[in-house]
PDB file of N, CA and C in Angstrom:
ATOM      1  N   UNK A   1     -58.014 155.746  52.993  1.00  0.00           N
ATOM      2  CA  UNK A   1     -58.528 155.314  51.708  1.00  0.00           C
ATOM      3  C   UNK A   1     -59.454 154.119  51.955  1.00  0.00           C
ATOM      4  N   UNK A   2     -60.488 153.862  51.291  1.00  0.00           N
ATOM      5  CA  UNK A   2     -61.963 152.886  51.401  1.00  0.00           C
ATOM      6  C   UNK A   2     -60.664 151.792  50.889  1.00  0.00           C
ATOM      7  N   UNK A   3     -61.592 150.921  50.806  1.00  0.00           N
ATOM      8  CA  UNK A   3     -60.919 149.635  50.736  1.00  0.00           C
ATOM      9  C   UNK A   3     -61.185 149.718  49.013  1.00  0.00           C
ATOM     10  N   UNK A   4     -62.613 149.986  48.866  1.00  0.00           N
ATOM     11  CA  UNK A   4     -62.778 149.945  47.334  1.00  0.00           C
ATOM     12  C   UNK A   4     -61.948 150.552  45.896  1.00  0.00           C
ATOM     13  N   UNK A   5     -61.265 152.091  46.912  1.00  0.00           N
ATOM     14  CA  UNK A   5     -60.307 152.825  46.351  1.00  0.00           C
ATOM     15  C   UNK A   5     -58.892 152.149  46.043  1.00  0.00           C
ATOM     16  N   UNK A   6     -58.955 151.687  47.352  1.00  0.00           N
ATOM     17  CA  UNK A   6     -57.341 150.124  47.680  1.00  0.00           C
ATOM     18  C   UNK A   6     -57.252 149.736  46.119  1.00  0.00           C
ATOM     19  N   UNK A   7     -58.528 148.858  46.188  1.00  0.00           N
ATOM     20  CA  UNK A   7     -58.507 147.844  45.174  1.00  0.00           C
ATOM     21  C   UNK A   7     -58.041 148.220  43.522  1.00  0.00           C
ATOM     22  N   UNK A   8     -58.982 149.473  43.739  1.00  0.00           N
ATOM     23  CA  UNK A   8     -58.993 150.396  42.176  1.00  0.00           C
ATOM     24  C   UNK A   8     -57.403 150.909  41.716  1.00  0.00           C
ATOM     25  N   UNK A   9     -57.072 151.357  43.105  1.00  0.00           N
ATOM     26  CA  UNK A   9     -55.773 151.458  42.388  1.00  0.00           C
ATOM     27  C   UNK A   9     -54.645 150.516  42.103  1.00  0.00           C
ATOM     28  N   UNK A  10     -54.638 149.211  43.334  1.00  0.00           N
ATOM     29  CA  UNK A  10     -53.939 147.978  42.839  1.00  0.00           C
ATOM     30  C   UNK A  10     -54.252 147.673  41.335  1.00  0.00           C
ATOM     31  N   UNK A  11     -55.383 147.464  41.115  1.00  0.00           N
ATOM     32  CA  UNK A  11     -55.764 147.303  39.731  1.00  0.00           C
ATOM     33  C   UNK A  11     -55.317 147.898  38.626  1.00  0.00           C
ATOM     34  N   UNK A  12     -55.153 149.671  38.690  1.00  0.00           N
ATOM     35  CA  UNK A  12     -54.505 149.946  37.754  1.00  0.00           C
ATOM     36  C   UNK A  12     -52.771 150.246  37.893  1.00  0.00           C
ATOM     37  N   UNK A  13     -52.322 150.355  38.868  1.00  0.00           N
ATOM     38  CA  UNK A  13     -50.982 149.471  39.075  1.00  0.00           C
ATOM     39  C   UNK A  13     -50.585 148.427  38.053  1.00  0.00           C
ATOM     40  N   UNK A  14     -51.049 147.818  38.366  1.00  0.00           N
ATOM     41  CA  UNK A  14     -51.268 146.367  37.726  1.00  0.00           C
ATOM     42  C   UNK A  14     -51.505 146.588  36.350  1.00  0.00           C
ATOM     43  N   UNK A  15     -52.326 147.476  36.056  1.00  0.00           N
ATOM     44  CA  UNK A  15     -52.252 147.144  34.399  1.00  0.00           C
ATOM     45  C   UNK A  15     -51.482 148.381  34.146  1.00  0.00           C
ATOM     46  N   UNK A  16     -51.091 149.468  34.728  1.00  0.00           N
ATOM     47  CA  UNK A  16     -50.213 150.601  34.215  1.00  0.00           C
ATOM     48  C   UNK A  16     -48.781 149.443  33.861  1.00  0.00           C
ATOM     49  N   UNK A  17     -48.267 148.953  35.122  1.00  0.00           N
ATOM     50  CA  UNK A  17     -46.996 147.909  34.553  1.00  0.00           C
ATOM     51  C   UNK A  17     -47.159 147.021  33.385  1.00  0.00           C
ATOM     52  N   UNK A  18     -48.539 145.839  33.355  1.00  0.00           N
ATOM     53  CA  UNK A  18     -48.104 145.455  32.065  1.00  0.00           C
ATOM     54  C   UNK A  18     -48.332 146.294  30.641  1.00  0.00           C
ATOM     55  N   UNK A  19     -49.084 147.895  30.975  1.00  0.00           N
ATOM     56  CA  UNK A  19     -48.872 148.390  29.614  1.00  0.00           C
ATOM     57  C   UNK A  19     -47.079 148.918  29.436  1.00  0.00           C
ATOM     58  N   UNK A  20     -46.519 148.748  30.719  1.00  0.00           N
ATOM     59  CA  UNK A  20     -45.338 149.675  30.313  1.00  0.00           C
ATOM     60  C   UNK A  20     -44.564 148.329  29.783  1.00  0.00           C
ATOM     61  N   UNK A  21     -44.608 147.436  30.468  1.00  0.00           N
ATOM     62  CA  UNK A  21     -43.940 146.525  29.992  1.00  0.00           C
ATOM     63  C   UNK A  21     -43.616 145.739  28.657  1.00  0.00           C
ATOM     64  N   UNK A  22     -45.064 145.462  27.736  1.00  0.00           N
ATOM     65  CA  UNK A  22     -45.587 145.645  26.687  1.00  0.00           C
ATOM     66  C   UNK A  22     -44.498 146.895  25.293  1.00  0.00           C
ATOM     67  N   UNK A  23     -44.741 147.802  25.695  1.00  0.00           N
ATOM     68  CA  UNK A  23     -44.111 149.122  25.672  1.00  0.00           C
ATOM     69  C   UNK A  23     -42.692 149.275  25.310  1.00  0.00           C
ATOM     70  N   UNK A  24     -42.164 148.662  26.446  1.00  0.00           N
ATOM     71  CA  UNK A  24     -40.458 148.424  26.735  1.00  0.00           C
ATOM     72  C   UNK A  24     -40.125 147.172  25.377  1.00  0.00           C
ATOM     73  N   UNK A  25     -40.766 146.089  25.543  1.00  0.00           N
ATOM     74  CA  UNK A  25     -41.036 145.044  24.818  1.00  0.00           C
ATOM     75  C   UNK A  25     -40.813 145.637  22.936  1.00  0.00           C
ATOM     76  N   UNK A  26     -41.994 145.933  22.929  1.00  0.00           N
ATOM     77  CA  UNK A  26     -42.195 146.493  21.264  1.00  0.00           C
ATOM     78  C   UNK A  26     -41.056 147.299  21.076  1.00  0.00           C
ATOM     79  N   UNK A  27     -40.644 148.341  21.868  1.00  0.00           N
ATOM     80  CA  UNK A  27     -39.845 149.334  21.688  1.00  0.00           C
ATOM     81  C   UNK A  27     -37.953 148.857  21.799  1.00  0.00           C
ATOM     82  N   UNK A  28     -38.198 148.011  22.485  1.00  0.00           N
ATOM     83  CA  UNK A  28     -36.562 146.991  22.351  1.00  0.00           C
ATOM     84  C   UNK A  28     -36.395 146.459  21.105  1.00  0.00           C
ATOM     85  N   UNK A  29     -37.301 145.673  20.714  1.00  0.00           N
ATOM     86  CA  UNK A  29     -37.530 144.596  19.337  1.00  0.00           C
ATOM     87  C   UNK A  29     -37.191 145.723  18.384  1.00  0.00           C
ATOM     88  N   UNK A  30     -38.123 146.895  18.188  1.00  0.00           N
ATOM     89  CA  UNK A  30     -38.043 147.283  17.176  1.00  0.00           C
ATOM     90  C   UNK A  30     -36.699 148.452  16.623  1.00  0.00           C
ATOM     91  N   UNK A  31     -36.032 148.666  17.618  1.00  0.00           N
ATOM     92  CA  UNK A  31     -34.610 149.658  18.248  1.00  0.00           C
ATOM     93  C   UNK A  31     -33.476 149.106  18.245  1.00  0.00           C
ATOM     94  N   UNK A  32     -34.186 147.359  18.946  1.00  0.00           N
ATOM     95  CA  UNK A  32     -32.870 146.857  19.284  1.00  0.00           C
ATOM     96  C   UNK A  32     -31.789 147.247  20.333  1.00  0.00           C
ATOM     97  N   UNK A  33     -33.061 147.692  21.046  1.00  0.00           N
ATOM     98  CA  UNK A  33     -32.234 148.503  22.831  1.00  0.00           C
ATOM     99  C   UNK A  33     -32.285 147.277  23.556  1.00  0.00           C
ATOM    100  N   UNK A  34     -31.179 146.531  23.781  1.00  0.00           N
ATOM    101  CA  UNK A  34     -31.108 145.462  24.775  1.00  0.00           C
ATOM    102  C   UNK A  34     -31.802 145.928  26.277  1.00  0.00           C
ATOM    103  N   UNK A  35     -31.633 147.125  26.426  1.00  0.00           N
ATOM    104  CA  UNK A  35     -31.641 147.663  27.497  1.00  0.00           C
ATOM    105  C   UNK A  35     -33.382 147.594  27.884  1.00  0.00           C
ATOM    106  N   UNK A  36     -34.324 148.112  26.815  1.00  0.00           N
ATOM    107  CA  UNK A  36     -35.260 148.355  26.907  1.00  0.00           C
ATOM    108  C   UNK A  36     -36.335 146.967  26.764  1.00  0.00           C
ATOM    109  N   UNK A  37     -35.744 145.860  26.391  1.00  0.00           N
ATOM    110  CA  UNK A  37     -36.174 144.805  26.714  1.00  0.00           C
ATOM    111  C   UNK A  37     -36.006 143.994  28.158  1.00  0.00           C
ATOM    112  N   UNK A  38     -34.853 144.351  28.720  1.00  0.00           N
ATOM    113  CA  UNK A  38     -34.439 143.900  29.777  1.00  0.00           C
ATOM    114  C   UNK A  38     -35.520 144.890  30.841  1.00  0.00           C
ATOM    115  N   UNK A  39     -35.507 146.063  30.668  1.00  0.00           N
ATOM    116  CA  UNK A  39     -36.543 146.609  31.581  1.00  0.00           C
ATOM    117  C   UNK A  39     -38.142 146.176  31.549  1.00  0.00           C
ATOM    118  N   UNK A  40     -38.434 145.515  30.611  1.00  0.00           N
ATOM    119  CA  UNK A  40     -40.051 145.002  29.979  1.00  0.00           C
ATOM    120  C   UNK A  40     -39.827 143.749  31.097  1.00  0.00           C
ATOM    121  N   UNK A  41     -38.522 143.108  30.696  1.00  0.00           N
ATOM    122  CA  UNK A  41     -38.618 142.238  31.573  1.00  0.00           C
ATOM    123  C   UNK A  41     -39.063 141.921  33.488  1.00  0.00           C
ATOM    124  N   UNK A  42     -38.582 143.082  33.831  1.00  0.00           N
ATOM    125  CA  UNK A  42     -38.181 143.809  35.261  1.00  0.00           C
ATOM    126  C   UNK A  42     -39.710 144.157  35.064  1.00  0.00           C
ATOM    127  N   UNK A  43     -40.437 144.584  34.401  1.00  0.00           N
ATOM    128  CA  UNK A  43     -41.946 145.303  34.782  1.00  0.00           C
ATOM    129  C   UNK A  43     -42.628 144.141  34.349  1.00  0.00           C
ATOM    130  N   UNK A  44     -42.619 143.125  33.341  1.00  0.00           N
ATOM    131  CA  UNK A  44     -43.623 141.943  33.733  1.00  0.00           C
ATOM    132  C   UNK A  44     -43.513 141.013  35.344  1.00  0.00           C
ATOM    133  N   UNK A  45     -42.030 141.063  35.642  1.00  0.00           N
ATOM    134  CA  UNK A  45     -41.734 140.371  36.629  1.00  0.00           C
ATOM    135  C   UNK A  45     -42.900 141.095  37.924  1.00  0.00           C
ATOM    136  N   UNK A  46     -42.568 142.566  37.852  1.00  0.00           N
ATOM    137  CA  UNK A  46     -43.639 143.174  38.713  1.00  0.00           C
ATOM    138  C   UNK A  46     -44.848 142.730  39.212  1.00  0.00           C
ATOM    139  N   UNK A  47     -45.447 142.898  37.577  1.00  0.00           N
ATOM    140  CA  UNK A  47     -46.466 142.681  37.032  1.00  0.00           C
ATOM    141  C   UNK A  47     -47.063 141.632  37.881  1.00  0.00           C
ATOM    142  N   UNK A  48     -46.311 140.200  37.429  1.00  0.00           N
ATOM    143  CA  UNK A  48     -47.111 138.954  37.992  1.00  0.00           C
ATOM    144  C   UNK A  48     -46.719 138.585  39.853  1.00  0.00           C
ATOM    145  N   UNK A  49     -45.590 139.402  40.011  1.00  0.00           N
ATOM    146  CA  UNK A  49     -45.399 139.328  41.633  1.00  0.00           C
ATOM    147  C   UNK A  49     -46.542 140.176  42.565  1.00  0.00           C
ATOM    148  N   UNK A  50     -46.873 140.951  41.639  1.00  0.00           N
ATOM    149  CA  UNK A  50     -47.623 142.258  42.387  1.00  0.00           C
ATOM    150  C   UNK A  50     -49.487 141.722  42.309  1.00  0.00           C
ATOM    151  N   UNK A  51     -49.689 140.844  40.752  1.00  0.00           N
ATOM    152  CA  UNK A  51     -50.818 140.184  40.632  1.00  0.00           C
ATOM    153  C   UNK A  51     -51.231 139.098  41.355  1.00  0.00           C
ATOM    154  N   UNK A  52     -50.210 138.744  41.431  1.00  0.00           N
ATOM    155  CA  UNK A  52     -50.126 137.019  42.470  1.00  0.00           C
ATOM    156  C   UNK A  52     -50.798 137.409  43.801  1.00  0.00           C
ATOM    157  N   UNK A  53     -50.158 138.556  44.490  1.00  0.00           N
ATOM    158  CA  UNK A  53     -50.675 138.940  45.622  1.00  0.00           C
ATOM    159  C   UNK A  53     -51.763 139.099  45.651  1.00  0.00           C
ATOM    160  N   UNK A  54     -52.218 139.969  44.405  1.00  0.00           N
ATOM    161  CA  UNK A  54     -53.456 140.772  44.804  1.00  0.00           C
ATOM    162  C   UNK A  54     -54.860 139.717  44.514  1.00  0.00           C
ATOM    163  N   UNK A  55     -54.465 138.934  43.601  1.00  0.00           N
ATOM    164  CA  UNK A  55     -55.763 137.801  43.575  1.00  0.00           C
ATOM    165  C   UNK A  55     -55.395 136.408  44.506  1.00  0.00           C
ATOM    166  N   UNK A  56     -54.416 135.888  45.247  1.00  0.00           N
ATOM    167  CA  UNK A  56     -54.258 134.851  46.199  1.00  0.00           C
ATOM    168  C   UNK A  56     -55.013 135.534  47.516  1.00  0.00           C
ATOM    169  N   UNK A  57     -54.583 137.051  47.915  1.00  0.00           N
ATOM    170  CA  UNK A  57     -55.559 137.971  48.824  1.00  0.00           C
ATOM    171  C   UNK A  57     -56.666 137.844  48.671  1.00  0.00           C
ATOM    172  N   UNK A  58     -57.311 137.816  47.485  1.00  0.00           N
ATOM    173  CA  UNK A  58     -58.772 137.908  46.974  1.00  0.00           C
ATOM    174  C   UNK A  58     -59.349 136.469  47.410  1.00  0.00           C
ATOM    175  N   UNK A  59     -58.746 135.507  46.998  1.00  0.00           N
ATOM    176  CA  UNK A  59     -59.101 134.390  47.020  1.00  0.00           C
ATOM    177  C   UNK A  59     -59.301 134.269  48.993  1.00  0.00           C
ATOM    178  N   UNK A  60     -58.038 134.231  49.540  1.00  0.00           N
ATOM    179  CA  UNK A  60     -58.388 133.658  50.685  1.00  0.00           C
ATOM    180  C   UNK A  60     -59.219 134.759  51.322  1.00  0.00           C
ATOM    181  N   UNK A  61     -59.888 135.692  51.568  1.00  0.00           N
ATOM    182  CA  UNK A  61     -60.828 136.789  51.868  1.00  0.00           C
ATOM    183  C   UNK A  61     -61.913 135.911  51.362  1.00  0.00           C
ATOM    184  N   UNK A  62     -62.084 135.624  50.709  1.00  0.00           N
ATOM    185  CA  UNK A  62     -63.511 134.595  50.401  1.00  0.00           C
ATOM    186  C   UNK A  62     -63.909 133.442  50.722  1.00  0.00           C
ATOM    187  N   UNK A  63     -62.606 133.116  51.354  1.00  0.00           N
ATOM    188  CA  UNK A  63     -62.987 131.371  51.687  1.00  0.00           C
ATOM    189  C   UNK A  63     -62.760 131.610  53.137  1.00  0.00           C
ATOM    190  N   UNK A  64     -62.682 132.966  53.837  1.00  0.00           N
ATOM    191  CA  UNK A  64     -62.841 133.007  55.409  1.00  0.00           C
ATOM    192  C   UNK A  64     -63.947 133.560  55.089  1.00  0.00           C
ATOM    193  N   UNK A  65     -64.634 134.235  54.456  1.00  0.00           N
ATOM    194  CA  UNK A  65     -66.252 134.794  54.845  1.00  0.00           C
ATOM    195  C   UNK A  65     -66.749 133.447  54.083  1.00  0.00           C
ATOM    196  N   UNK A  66     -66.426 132.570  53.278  1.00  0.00           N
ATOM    197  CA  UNK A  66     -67.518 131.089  53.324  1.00  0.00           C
ATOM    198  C   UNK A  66     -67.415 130.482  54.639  1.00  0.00           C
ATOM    199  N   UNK A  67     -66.564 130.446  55.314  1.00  0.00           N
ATOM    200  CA  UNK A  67     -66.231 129.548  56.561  1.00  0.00           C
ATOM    201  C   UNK A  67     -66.701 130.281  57.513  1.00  0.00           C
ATOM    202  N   UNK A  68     -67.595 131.569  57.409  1.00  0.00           N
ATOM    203  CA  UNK A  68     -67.552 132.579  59.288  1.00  0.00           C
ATOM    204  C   UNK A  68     -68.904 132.319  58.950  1.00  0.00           C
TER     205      UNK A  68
END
């Protein structure tokens, strides 16, 4: 896979979880499924563990091609 493909799909990774999460969210509140909030929870957690990576990566990839 190109690197560009890499990226495309981290990306929608990334936003497939926070739509599910979102999702889980509305759908707990409005049900009152403890359960289904607790999983919103578990997919934002994803969300920002899986984002963190992918733009701190981004970041230092740019500040070794400013420095080469």
């Amino acid at each position: 896979m190109n690197p560009v493909a890499a990226k495309i799909t981290k990306w929608l990774a990334l936003l497939a979880l926070i739509c599910l999460a979102i999702t889980c969210y509305a759908m707990g509140n409005a049900s009152g499924a403890i359960a289904l909030v607790i999983l919103g929870f578990v997919f934002e957690g994803a969300f920002w563990l899986f984002g963190h990576k992918l733009v701190s990566r981004k970041k230092s990839e740019r500040s070794q091609s400013q420095t080469s």
